[in-house]
Protein backbone atom coordinates (compact mmCIF):
# COMPACT_ATOMS: atom_id res chain seq x y z
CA UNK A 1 -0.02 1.58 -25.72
CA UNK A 2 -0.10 0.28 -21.92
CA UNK A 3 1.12 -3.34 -21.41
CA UNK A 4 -1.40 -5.59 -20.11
CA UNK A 5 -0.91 -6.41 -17.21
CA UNK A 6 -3.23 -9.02 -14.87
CA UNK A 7 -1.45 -11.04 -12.62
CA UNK A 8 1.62 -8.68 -10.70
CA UNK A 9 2.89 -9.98 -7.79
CA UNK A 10 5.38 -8.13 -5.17
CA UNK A 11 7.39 -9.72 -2.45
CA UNK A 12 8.98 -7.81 -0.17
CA UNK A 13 12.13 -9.62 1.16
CA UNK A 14 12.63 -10.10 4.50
CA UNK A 15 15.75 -11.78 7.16
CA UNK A 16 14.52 -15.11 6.85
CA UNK A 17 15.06 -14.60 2.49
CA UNK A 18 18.57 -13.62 3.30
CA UNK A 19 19.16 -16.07 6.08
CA UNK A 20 17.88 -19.38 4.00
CA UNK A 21 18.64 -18.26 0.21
CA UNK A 22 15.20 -18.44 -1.02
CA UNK A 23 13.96 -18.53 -4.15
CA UNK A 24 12.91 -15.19 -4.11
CA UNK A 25 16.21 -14.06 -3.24
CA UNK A 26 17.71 -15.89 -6.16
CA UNK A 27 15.60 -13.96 -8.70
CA UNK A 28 16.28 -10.62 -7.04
CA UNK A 29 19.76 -11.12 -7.08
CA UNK A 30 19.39 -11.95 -10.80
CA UNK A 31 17.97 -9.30 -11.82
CA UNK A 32 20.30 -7.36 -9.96
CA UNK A 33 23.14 -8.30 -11.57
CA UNK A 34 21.83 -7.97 -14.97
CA UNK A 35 23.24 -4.14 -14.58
CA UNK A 36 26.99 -5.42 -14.01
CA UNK A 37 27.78 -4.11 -17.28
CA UNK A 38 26.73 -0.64 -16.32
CA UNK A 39 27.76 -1.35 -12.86
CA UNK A 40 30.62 -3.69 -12.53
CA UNK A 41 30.65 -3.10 -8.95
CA UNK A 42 26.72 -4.01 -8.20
CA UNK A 43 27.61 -7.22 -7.47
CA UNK A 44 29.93 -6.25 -4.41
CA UNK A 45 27.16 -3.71 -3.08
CA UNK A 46 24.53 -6.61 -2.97
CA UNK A 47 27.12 -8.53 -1.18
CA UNK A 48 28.12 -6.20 1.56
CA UNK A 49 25.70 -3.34 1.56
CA UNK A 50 22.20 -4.27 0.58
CA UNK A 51 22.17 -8.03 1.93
CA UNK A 52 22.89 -6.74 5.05
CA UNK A 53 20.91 -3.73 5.45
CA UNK A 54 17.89 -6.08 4.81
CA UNK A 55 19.06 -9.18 7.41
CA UNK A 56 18.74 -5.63 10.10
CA UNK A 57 16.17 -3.88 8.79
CA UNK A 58 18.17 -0.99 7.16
CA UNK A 59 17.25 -1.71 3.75
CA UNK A 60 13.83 -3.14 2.14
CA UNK A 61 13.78 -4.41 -0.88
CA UNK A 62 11.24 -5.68 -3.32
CA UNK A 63 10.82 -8.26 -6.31
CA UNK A 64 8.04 -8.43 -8.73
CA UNK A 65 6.70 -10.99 -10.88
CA UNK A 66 4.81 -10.90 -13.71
CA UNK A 67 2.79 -14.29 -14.63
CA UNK A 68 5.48 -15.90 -12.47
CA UNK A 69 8.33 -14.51 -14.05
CA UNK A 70 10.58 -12.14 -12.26
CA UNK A 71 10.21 -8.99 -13.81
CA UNK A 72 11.27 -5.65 -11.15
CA UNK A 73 13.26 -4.95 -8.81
CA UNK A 74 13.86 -2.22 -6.11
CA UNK A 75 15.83 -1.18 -3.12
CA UNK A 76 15.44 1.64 -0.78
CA UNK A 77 17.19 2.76 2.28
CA UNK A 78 15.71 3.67 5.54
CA UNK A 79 16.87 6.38 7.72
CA UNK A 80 16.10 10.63 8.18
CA UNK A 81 17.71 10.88 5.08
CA UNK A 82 16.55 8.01 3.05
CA UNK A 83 17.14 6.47 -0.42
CA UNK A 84 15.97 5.44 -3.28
CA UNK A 85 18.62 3.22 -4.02
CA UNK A 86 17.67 0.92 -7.23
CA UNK A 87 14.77 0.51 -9.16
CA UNK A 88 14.61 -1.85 -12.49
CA UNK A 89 11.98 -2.73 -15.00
CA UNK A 90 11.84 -5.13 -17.36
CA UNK A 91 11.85 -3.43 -20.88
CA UNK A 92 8.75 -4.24 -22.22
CA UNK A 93 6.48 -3.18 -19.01
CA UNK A 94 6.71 0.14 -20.58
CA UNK A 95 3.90 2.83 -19.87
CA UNK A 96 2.54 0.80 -17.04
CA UNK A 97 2.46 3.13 -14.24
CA UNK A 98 5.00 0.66 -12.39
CA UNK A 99 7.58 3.67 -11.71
CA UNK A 100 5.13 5.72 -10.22
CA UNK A 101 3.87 1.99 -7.77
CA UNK A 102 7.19 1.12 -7.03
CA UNK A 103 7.73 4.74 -6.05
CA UNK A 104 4.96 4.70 -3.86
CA UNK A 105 6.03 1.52 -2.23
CA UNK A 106 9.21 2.97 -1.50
CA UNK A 107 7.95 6.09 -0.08
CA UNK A 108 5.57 4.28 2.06
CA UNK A 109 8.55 2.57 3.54
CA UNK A 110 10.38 5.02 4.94
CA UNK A 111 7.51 7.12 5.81
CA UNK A 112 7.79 6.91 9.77
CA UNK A 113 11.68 8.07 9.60
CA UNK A 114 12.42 9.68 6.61
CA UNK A 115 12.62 13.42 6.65
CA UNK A 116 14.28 13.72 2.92
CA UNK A 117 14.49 11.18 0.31
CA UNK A 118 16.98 11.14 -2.44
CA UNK A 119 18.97 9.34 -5.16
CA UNK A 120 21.55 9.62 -7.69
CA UNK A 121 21.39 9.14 -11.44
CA UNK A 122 23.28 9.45 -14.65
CA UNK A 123 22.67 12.81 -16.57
CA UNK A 124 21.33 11.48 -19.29
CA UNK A 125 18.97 9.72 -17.50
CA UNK A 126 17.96 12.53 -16.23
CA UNK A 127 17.66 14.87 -19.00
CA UNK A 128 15.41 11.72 -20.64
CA UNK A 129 12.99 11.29 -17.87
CA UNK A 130 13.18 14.40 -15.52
CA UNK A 131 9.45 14.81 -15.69
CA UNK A 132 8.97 11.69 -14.18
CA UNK A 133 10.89 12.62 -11.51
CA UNK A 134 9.32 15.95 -11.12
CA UNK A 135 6.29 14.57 -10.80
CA UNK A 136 7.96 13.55 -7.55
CA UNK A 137 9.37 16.77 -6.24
CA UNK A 138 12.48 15.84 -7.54
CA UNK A 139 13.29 18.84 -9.86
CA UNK A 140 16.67 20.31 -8.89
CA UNK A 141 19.51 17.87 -9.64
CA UNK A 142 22.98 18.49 -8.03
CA UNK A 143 26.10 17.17 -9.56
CA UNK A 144 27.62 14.40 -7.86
CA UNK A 145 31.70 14.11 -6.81
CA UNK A 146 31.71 10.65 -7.88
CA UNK A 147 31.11 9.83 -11.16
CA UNK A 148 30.22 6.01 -12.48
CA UNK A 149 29.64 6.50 -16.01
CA UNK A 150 32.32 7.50 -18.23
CA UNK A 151 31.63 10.94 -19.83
CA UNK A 152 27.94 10.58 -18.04
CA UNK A 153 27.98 12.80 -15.15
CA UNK A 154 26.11 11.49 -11.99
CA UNK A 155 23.37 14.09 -10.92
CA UNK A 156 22.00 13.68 -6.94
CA UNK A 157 18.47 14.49 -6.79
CA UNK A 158 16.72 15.03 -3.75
CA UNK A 159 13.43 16.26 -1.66
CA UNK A 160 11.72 16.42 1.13
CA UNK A 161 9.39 13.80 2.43
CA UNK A 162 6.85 15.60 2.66
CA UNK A 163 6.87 16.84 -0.78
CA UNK A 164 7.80 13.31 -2.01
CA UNK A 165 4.12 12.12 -0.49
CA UNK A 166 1.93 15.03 -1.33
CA UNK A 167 2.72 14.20 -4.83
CA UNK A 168 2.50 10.51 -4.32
CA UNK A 169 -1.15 11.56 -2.36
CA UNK A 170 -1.85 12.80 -6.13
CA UNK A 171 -1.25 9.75 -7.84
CA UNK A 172 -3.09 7.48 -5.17
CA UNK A 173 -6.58 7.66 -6.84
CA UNK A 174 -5.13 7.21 -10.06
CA UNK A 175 -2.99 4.19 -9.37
CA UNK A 176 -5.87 3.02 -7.36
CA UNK A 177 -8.14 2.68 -9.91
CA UNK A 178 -5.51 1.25 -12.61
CA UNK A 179 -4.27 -1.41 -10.33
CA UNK A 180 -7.09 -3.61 -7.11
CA UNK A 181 -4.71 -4.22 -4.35
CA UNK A 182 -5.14 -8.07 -4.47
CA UNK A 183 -5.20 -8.47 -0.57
CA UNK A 184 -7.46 -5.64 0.59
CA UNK A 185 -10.21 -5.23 -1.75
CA UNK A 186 -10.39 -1.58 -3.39
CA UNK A 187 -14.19 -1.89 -4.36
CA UNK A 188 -15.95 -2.42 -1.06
CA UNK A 189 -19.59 -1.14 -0.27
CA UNK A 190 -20.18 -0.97 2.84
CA UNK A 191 -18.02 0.12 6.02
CA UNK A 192 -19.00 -0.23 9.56
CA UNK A 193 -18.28 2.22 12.59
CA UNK A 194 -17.15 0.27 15.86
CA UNK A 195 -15.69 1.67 18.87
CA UNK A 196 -12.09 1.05 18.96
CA UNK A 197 -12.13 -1.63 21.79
CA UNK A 198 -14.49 -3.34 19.64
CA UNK A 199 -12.72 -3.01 16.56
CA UNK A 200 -9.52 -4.14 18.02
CA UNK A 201 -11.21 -7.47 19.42
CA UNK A 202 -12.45 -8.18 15.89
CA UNK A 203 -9.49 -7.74 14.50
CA UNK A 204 -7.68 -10.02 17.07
CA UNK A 205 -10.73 -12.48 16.55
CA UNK A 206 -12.04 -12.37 20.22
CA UNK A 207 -15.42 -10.64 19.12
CA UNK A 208 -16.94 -12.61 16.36
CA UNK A 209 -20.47 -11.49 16.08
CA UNK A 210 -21.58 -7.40 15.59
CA UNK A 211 -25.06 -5.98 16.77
CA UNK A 212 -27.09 -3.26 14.69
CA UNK A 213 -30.37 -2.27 15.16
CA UNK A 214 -30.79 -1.91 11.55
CA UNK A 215 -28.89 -3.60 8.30
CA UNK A 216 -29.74 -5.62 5.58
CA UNK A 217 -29.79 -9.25 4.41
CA UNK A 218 -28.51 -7.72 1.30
CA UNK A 219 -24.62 -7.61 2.55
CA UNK A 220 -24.28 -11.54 3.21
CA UNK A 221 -20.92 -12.48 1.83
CA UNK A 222 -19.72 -9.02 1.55
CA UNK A 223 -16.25 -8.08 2.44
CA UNK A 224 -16.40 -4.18 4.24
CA UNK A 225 -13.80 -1.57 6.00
CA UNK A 226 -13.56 -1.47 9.51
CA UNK A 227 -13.80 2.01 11.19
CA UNK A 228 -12.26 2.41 14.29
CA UNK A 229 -14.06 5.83 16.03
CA UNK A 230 -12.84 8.42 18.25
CA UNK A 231 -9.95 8.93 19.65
CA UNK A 232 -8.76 6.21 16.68
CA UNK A 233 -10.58 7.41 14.12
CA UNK A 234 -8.93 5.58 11.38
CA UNK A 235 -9.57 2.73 8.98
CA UNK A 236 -7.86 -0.22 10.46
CA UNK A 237 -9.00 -3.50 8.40
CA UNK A 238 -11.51 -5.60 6.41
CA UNK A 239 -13.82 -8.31 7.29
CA UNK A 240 -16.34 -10.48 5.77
CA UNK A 241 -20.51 -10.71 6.69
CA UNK A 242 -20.10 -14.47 6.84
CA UNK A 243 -24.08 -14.31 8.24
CA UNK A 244 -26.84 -12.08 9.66
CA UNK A 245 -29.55 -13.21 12.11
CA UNK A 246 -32.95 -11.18 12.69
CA UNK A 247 -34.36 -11.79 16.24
CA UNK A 248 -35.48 -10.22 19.34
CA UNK A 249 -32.66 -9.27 21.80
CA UNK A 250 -33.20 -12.44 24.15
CA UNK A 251 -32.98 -14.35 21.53
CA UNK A 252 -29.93 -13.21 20.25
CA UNK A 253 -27.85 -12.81 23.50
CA UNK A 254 -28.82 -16.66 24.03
CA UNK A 255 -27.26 -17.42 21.03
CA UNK A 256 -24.53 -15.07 20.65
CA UNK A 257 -23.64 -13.73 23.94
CA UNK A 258 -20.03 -15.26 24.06
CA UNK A 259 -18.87 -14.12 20.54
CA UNK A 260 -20.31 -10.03 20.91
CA UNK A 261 -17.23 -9.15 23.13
CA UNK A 262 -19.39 -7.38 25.33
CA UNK A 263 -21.25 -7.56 29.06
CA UNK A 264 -24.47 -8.30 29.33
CA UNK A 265 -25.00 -4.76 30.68
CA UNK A 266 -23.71 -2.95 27.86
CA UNK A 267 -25.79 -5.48 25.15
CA UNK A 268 -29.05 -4.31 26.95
CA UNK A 269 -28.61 -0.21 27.27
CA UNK A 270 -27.91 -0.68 23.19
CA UNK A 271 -30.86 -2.91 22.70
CA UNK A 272 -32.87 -0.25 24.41
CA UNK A 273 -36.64 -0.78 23.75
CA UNK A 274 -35.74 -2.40 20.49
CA UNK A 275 -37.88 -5.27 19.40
CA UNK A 276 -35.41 -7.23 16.98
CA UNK A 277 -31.49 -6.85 16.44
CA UNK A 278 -29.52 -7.97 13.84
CA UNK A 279 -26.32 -10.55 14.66
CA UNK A 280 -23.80 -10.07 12.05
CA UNK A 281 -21.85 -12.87 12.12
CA UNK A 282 -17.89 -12.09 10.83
CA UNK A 283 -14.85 -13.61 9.17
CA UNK A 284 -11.99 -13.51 6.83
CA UNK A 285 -10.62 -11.16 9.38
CA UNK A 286 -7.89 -9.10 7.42
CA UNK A 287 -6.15 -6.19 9.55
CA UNK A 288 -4.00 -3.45 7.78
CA UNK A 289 -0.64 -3.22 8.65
CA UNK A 290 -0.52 0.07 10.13
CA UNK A 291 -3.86 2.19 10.93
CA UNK A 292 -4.66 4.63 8.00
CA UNK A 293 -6.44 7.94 9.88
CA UNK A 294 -9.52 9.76 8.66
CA UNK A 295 -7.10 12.89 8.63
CA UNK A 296 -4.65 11.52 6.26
CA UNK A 297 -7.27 10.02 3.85
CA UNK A 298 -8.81 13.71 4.07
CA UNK A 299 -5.36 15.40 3.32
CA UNK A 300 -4.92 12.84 0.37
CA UNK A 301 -7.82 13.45 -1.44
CA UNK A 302 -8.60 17.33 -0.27
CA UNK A 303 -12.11 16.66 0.89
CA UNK A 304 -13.47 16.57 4.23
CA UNK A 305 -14.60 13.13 5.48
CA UNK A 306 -17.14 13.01 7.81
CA UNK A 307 -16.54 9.83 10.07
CA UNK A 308 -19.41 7.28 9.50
CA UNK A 309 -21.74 7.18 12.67
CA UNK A 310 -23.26 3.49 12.39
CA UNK A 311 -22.45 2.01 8.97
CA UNK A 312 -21.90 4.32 5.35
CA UNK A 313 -23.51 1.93 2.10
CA UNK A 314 -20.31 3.46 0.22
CA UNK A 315 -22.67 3.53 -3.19
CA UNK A 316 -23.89 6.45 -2.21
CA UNK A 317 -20.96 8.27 -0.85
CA UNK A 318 -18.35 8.25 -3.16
CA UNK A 319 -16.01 10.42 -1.38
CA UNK A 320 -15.62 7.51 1.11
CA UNK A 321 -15.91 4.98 -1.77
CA UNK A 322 -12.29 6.87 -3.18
CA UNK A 323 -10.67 7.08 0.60
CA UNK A 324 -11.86 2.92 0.79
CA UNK A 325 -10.30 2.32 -2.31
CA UNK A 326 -6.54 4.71 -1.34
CA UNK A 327 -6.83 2.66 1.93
CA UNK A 328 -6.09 -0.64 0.72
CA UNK A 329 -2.72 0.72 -0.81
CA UNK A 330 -1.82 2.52 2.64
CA UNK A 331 -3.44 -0.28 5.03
CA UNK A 332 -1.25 -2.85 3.06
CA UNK A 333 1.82 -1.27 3.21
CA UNK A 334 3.01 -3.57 2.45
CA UNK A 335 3.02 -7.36 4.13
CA UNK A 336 5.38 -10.07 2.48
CA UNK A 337 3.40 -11.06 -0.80
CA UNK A 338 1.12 -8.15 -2.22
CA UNK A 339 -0.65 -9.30 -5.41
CA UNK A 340 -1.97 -7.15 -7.98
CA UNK A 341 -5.10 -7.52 -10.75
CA UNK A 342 -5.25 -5.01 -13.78
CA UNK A 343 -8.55 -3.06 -13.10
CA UNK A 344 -10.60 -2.11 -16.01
CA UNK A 345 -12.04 1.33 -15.42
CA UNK A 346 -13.93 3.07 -18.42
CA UNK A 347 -12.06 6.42 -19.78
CA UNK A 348 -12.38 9.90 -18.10
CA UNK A 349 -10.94 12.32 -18.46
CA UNK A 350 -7.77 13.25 -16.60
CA UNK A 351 -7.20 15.99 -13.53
CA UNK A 352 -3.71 15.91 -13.20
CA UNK A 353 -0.88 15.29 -15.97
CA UNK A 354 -0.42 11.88 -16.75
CA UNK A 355 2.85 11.06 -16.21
CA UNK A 356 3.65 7.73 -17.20
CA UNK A 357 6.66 5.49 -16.66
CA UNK A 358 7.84 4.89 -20.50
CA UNK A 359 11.38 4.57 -20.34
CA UNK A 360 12.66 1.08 -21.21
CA UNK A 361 14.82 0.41 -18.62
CA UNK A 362 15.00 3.10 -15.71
CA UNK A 363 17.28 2.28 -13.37
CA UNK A 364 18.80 4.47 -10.30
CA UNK A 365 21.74 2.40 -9.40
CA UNK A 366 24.26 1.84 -6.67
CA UNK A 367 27.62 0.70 -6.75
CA UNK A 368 29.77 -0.72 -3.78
CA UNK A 369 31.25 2.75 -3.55
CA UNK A 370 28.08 4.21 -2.88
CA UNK A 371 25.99 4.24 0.93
């Protein structure tokens, strides 16, 4: 049976955590050190290895609450070779697909460095749970020197990155429709085409008012994607329709002129011989962190996406519905506080295994004799 989850939150510490002692630091740290009996040593490594490596941006790690309460944990090392370096669960958050998020979030991390990504683990750990991990790419265990267990050997398991995020790219969808990324909505239904100077000014708030020839009153108060076109070509942030005005060009360059973000030269050649334009006035302006390309969202989900032209109603296009939905996990990746709803999505039936995290407590430790 699959917890019920509704209100996860994830904060991903930062310097000033370390630097002031925050609360959030305090739980993590708790947590942590709930594995001192496995790991008498884990309080030493927070002390001189991971605290650190996050104060300079060698380390990330993460803390996740559930209703409030601090419930994960996680660590991961940057670098060409990077690591997976803890990852804890609260016991009864079994079978919620948690392993496979926290995963993700790790991976997506280190995604602009890392060239391999690996970790170490008891063997019976591994022998328990090994299909989770190969549902990662991580399938061929090598035993470790250094052993931190008595009579539990410690197994080093490693892959590339690349095979790491094609089978992440598998589980996107899935984890997509289990979990809306709180922040970036995964439902929207509409996403607009802008040139990229364009779309950069909106997202930097200078241009405050779009022009179509054609739309529909039916959007007001819709959140949508923003579409960046060639040479971008990429989905770089939401916005919200805060209001649409139907008039004839004059009228709306009188009234809009300084918020379009464009000359008065360029307004007329699109108006054309139009008789009426549309104003759509936008707000809520929410950028992603980092760009997510038409290319990648095509590699993710194998399909071809054809880049939108004017504006896609995403109803009626469900390929670009699924990349909309993927993009709020890679867009978001991931800003200090990321909250989470439970989605409720009927029952299909599945196109890949379903491997679920269902182990108890999975942990993939360090101690302070470990990098």
């Amino acid at each position: 049976m699959i917890p019920k989850i509704d209100n996860l939150q994830i904060v991903r510490l930062a310097e000033g955590d370390v630097r002031c002692g925050t609360d959030h630091l305090t739980d993590f740290r708790n947590l942590l050190l709930q594995n001192e009996a496995l790991y008498p040593s884990i309080g030493t490594w927070l002390k001189s290895k991971v605290l650190p490596g996050i104060r300079h941006n060698e380390r990330v790690a993460f803390v996740g609450y559930l209703d409030g309460i601090a419930a994960v944990s996680a660590v991961v090392k940057k670098g060409n070779d990077a690591k997976f370096c803890h990852l804890r669960i609260r016991t009864d958050l079994q079978n919620s697909h948690l392993g496979e998020l926290f995963f993700m979030m790790m991976a997506l991390e280190v995604r602009d460095l890392a060239k391999t990504i690996y970790f170490t683990l008891p063997e019976a750990l591994w022998r328990q749970k090994s299909s989770f991990f190969g549902s990662f790419s991580f399938s061929t265990p090598q035993v470790c020197e250094t052993q931190y267990r008595l009579f539990d050997r410690e197994f080093r398991c490693s892959a590339t990155f690349a095979d790491v995020w094609r089978s992440i790219a598998i589980k996107l969808p899935k984890l997509a429709d289990y979990y809306s990324y709180g922040e970036f909505a995964a439902d929207n239904q509409l996403i607009f085409s802008v040139k990229p100077r364009f779309a950069q000014n909106i997202l930097d708030q200078k241009k405050t008012v779009e022009i179509r020839r054609r739309f529909s009153n039916r959007w007001l108060g819709e959140t949508i994607n923003l579409y960046a076109s060639a040479p971008i070509m990429s989905l770089v942030g939401e916005v919200r329709i805060a209001g649409i005005t139907k008039n004839t060009p004059e009228a709306i360059w009188q009234k809009y002129h300084n918020q379009i973000g464009c000359s008065r030269r360029e307004f007329d050649m699109y108006a054309g011989d139009a008789m009426e334009l549309f104003a759509i006035e936008l707000d809520d302006v929410e950028p992603y962190r980092k760009k997510v390309p038409i290319a990648q969202l095509s590699d993710v989900m194998h399909e071809h996406l054809h880049a939108p032209q004017s504006y896609y109603t995403l109803e009626r296009n469900k390929p670009w519905a699924s990349a909309v939905s993927i993009a709020a996990y890679l867009g978001g990746s991931f800003k200090t506080t990321i909250s989470f709803a439970r989605r409720i999505v009927p029952f299909r039936k599945a196109t890949e295994p379903q491997v679920r995290f269902t182990q108890s407590q999975f942990q993939i430790q360090t101690s302070n004799t470990r990098m």
